[in-house]
Protein backbone atom coordinates (compact mmCIF):
# COMPACT_ATOMS: atom_id res chain seq x y z
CA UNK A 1 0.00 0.00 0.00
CA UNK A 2 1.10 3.41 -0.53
CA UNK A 3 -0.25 6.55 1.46
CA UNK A 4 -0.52 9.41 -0.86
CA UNK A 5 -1.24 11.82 1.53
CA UNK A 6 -0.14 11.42 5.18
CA UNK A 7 0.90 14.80 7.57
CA UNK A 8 2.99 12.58 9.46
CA UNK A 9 5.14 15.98 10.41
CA UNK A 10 2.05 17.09 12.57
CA UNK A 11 3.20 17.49 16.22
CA UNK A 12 1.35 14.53 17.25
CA UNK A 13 3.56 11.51 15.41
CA UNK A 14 6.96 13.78 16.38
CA UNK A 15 7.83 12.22 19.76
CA UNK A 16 7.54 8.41 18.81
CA UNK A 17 8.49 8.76 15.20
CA UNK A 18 10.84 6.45 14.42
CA UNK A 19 8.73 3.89 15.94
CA UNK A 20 5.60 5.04 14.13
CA UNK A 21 7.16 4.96 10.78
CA UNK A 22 8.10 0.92 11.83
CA UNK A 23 4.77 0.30 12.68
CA UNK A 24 3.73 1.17 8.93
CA UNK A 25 6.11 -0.51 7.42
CA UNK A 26 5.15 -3.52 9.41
CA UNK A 27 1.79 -3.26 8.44
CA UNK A 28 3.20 -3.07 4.26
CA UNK A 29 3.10 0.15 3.54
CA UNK A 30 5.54 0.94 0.92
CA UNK A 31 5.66 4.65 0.89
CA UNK A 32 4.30 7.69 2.36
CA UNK A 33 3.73 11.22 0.49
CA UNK A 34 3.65 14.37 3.17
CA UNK A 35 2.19 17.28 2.05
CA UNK A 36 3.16 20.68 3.49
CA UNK A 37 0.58 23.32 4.30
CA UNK A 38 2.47 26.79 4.64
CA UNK A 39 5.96 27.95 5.00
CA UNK A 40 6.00 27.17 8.61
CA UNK A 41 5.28 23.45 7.59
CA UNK A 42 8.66 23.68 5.07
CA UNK A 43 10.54 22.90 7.85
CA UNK A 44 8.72 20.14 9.59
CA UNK A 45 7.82 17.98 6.37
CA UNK A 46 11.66 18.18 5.06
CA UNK A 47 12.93 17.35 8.54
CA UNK A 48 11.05 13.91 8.63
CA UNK A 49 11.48 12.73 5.06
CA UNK A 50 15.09 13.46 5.43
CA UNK A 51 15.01 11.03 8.28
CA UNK A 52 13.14 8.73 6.35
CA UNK A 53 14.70 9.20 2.57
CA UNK A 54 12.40 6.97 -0.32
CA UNK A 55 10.38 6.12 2.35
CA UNK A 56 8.87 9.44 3.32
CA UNK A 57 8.00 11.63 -0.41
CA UNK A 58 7.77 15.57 0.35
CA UNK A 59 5.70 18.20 -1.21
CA UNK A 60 5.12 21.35 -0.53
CA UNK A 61 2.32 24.00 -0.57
CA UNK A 62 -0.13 26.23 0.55
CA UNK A 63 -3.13 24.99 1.76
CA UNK A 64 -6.55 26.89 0.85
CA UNK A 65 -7.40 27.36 4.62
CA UNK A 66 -3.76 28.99 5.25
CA UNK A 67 -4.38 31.57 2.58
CA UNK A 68 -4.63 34.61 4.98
CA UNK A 69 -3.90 38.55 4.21
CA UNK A 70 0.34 37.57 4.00
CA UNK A 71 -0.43 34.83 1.20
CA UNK A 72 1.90 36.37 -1.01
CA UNK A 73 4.51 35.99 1.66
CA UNK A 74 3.71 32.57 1.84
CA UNK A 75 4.44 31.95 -1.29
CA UNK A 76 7.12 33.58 -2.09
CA UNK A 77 9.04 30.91 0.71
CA UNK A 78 7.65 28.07 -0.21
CA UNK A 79 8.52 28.52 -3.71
CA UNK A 80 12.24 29.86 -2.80
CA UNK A 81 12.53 26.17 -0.59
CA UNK A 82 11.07 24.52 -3.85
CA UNK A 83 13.93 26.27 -5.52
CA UNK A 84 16.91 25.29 -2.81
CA UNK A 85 15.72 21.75 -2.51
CA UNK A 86 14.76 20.70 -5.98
CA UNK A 87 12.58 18.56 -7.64
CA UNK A 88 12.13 14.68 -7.47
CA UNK A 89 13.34 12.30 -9.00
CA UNK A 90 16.45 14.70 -10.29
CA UNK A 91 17.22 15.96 -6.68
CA UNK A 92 17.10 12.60 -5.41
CA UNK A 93 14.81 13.29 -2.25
CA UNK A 94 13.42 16.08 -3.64
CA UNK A 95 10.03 17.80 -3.72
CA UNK A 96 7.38 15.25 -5.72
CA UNK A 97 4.06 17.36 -6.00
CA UNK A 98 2.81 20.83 -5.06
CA UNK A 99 0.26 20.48 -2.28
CA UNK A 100 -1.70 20.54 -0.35
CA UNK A 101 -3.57 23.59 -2.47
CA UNK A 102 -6.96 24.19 -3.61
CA UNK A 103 -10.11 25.75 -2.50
CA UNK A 104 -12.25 25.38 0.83
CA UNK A 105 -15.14 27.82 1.20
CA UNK A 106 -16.43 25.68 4.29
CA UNK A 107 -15.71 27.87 7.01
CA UNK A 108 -15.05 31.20 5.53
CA UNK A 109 -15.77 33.05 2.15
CA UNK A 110 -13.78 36.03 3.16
CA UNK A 111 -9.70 35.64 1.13
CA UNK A 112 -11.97 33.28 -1.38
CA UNK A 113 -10.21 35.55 -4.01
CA UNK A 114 -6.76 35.08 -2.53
CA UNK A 115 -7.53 31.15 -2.27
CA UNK A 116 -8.38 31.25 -6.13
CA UNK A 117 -5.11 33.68 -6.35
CA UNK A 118 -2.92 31.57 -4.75
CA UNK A 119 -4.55 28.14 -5.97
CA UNK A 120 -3.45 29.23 -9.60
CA UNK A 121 -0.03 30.32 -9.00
CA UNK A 122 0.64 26.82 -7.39
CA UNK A 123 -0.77 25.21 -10.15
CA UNK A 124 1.24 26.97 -12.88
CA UNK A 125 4.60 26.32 -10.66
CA UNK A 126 3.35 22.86 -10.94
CA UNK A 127 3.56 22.76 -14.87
CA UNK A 128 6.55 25.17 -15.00
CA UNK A 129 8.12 22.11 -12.64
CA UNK A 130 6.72 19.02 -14.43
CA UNK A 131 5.39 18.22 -10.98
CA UNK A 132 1.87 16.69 -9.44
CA UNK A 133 -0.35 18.86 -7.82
CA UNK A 134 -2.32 17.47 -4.28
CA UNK A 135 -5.96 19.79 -4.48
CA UNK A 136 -8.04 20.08 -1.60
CA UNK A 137 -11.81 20.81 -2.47
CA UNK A 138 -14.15 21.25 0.09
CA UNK A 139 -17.76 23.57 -0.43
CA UNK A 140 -15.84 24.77 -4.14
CA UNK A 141 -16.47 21.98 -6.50
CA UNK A 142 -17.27 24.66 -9.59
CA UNK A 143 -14.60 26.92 -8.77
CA UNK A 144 -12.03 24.80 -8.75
CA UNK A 145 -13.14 22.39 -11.38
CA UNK A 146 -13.02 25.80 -13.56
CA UNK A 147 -9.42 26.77 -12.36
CA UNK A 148 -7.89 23.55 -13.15
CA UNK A 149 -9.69 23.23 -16.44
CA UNK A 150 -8.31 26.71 -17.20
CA UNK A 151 -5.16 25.91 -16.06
CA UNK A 152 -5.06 22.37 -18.16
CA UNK A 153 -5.90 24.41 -21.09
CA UNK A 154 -3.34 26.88 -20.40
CA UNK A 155 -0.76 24.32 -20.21
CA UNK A 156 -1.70 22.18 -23.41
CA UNK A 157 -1.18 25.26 -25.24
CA UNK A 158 2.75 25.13 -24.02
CA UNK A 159 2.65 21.49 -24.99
CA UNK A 160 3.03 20.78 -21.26
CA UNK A 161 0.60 18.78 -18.72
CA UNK A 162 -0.98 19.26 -15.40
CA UNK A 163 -1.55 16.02 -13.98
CA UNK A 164 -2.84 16.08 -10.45
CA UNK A 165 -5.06 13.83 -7.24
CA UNK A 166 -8.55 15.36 -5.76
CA UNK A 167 -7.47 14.74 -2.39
CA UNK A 168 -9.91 13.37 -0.24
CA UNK A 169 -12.53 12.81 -3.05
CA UNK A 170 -16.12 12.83 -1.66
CA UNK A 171 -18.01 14.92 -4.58
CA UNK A 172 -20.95 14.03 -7.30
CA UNK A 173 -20.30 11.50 -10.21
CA UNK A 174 -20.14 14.22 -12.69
CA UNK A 175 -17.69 16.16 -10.78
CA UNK A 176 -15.35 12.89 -10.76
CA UNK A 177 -15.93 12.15 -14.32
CA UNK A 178 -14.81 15.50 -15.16
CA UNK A 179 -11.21 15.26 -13.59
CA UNK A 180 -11.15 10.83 -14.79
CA UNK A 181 -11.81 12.18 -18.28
CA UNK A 182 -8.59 15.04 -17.81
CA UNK A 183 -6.81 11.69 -16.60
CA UNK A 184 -6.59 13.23 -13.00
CA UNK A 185 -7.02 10.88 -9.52
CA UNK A 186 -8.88 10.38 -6.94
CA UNK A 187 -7.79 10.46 -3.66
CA UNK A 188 -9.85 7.86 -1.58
CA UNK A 189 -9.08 7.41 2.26
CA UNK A 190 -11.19 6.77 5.33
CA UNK A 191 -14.29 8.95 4.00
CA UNK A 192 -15.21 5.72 2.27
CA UNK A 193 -15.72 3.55 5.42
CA UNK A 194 -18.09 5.92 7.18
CA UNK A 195 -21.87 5.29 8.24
CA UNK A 196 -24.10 6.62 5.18
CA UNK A 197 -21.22 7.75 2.45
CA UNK A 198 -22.30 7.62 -0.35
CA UNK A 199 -18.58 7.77 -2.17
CA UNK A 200 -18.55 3.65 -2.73
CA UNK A 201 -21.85 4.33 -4.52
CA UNK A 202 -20.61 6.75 -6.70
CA UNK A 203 -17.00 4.95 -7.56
CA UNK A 204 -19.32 2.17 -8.55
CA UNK A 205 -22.92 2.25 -8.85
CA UNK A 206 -25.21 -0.80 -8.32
CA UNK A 207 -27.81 0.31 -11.04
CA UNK A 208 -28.20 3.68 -13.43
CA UNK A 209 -26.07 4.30 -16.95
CA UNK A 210 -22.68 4.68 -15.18
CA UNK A 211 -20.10 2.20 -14.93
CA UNK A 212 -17.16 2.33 -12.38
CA UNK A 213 -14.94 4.73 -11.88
CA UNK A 214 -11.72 2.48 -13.04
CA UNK A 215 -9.41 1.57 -10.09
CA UNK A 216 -6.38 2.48 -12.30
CA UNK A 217 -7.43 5.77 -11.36
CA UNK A 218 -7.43 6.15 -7.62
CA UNK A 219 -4.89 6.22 -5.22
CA UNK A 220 -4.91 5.74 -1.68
CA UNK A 221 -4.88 8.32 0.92
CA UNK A 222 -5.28 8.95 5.08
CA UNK A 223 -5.15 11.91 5.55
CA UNK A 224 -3.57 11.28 8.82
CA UNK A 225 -3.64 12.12 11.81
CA UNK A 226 -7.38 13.04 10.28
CA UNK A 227 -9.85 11.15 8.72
CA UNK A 228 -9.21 7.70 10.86
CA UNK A 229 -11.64 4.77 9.05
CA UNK A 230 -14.23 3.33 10.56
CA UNK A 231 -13.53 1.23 13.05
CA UNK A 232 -10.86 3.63 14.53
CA UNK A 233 -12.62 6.79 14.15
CA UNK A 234 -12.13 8.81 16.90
CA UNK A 235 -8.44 8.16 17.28
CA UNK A 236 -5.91 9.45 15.05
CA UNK A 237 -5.11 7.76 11.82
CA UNK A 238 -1.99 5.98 10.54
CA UNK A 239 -1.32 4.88 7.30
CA UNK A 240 -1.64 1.33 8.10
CA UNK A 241 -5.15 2.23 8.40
CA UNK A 242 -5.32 2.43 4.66
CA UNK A 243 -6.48 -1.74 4.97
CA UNK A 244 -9.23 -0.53 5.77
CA UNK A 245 -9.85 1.63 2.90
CA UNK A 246 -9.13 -1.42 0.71
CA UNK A 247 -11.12 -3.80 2.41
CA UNK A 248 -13.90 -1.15 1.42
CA UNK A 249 -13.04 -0.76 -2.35
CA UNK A 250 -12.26 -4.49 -2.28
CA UNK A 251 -16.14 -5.47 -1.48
CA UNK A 252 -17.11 -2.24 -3.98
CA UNK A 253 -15.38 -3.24 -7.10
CA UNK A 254 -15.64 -7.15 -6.41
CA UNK A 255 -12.17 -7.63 -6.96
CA UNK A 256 -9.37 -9.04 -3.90
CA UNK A 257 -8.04 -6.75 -1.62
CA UNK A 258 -4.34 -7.83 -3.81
CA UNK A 259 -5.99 -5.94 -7.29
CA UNK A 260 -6.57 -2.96 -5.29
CA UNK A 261 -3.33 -2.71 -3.21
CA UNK A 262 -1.91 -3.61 -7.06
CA UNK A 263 -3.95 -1.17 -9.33
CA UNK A 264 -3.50 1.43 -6.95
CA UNK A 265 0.18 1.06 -6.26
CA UNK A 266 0.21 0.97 -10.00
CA UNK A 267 -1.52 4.40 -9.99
CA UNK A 268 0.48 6.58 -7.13
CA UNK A 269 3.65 5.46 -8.84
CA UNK A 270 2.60 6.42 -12.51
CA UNK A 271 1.22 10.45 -10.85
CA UNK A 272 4.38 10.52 -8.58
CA UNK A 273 7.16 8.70 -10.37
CA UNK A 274 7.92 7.04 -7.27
CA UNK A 275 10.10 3.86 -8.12
């Protein structure tokens, strides 16, 4: 199994790391991408996948929530680390995606222009780099379906690609067509083993003209130290949670629990380049 998105640098893994990081290997996980969330978070997410090199995968970003009046600040030092640490695979342990960025209107409308802003620079830094992009979505479907489709287009017209994940995916079937038909992922973690979701529904429905979402085309995420699967919920996640998740796709799709750990390996390797 591979974690795609893991914030094992959050405060609450630090003190037993080492032993943590054992305890997922134990359980066969393979890798683990950490996302950064703001230039304080630089620090954190290099420090532990440094410990951890092609084990832990950084990237590096500003989330949507974190956009705040000195955005511009923000991202003026995340890109100058992006610059000083370079880019995987040719730095070695190098950055290998932009993110976590996006949109999230969920709380608070108020910098929604800096979000969108900021959520497009990232995104062009992430074709100038040839790298991945991580997007958060939550309460912006539209908007940001819009602002990567403009950004997509932009790109082609270089002769370049933005390739990317929808992190945590939990939207409508036409909102996940829309990014499987750009030959985007999504992200599908704990969300999927909760008490009425209706996510395994819409990956692939029992009746009605769609057919499944293909597994080539999601990845596995945690989230962690958030979005713990049922039956942990209410303690924090770890990536060795992630059986969980495939238990759930497993009984979904109608496959073995092996086809998804394989088609999904398959797929976080092809967006990341991991080896």
């Amino acid at each position: 199994m591979i974690d795609t998105h893991c914030h094992i640098d959050d405060g609450i893994f630090l003190p037993e790391l080492e032993a943590i990081v054992a305890r997922q290997r134990e359980a066969g996980v393979e890798a683990i991408l950490v996302p950064g969330i703001n230039m304080q978070s630089v620090e954190s997410v290099m420090r532990v996948c440094k410990a951890f090199p092609n084990y832990l995968y950084p990237a590096l970003g500003l989330h949507p929530e974190e956009v705040k009046k000195d955005w511009q600040d923000n991202l003026l030092h995340i890109r100058e680390a992006i610059n000083q640490i370079g880019c995987y695979p040719e730095a070695g342990q190098g950055v290998i995606a932009i993110g976590e960025i996006g949109l999230d209107y969920y709380w608070s409308k108020e910098f929604a222009n800096e979000q969108k802003d900021a959520f497009i620079e990232q995104l062009r830094w992430a074709v100038k780099l040839n790298l991945p992009v991580m997007v958060h979505s939550r309460d912006a479907s539209e908007d940001t379906l819009h602002i990567v489709r403009m950004v997509c287009h932009e790109a082609e017209m270089e002769g370049k690609t933005l390739r990317g994940v929808m992190h945590c995916f939990s939207g409508s079937r036409e909102i996940a067509d829309a990014y499987i038909q750009m030959g985007w992922y999504l992200g599908i973690g704990g969300v999927i083993t909760f008490k009425n979701c209706k996510l395994a529904q819409t990956l692939c429905p029992s009746e009605g003209n769609h057919n499944p979402i293909p597994l080539s085309q999601l990845v596995l995420e945690t989230d962690a130290p958030y979005m713990t699967p049922v039956p942990y919920r209410g303690k924090p996640n770890e990536s060795r949670f992630l059986k969980y998740v495939v238990s759930k796709l497993s009984e979904t799709y109608r496959v073995s629990e092996n086809e998804v750990i394989e088609l999904t390996n398959r797929a976080s390797r092809i967006l990341f380049g991991i080896k």
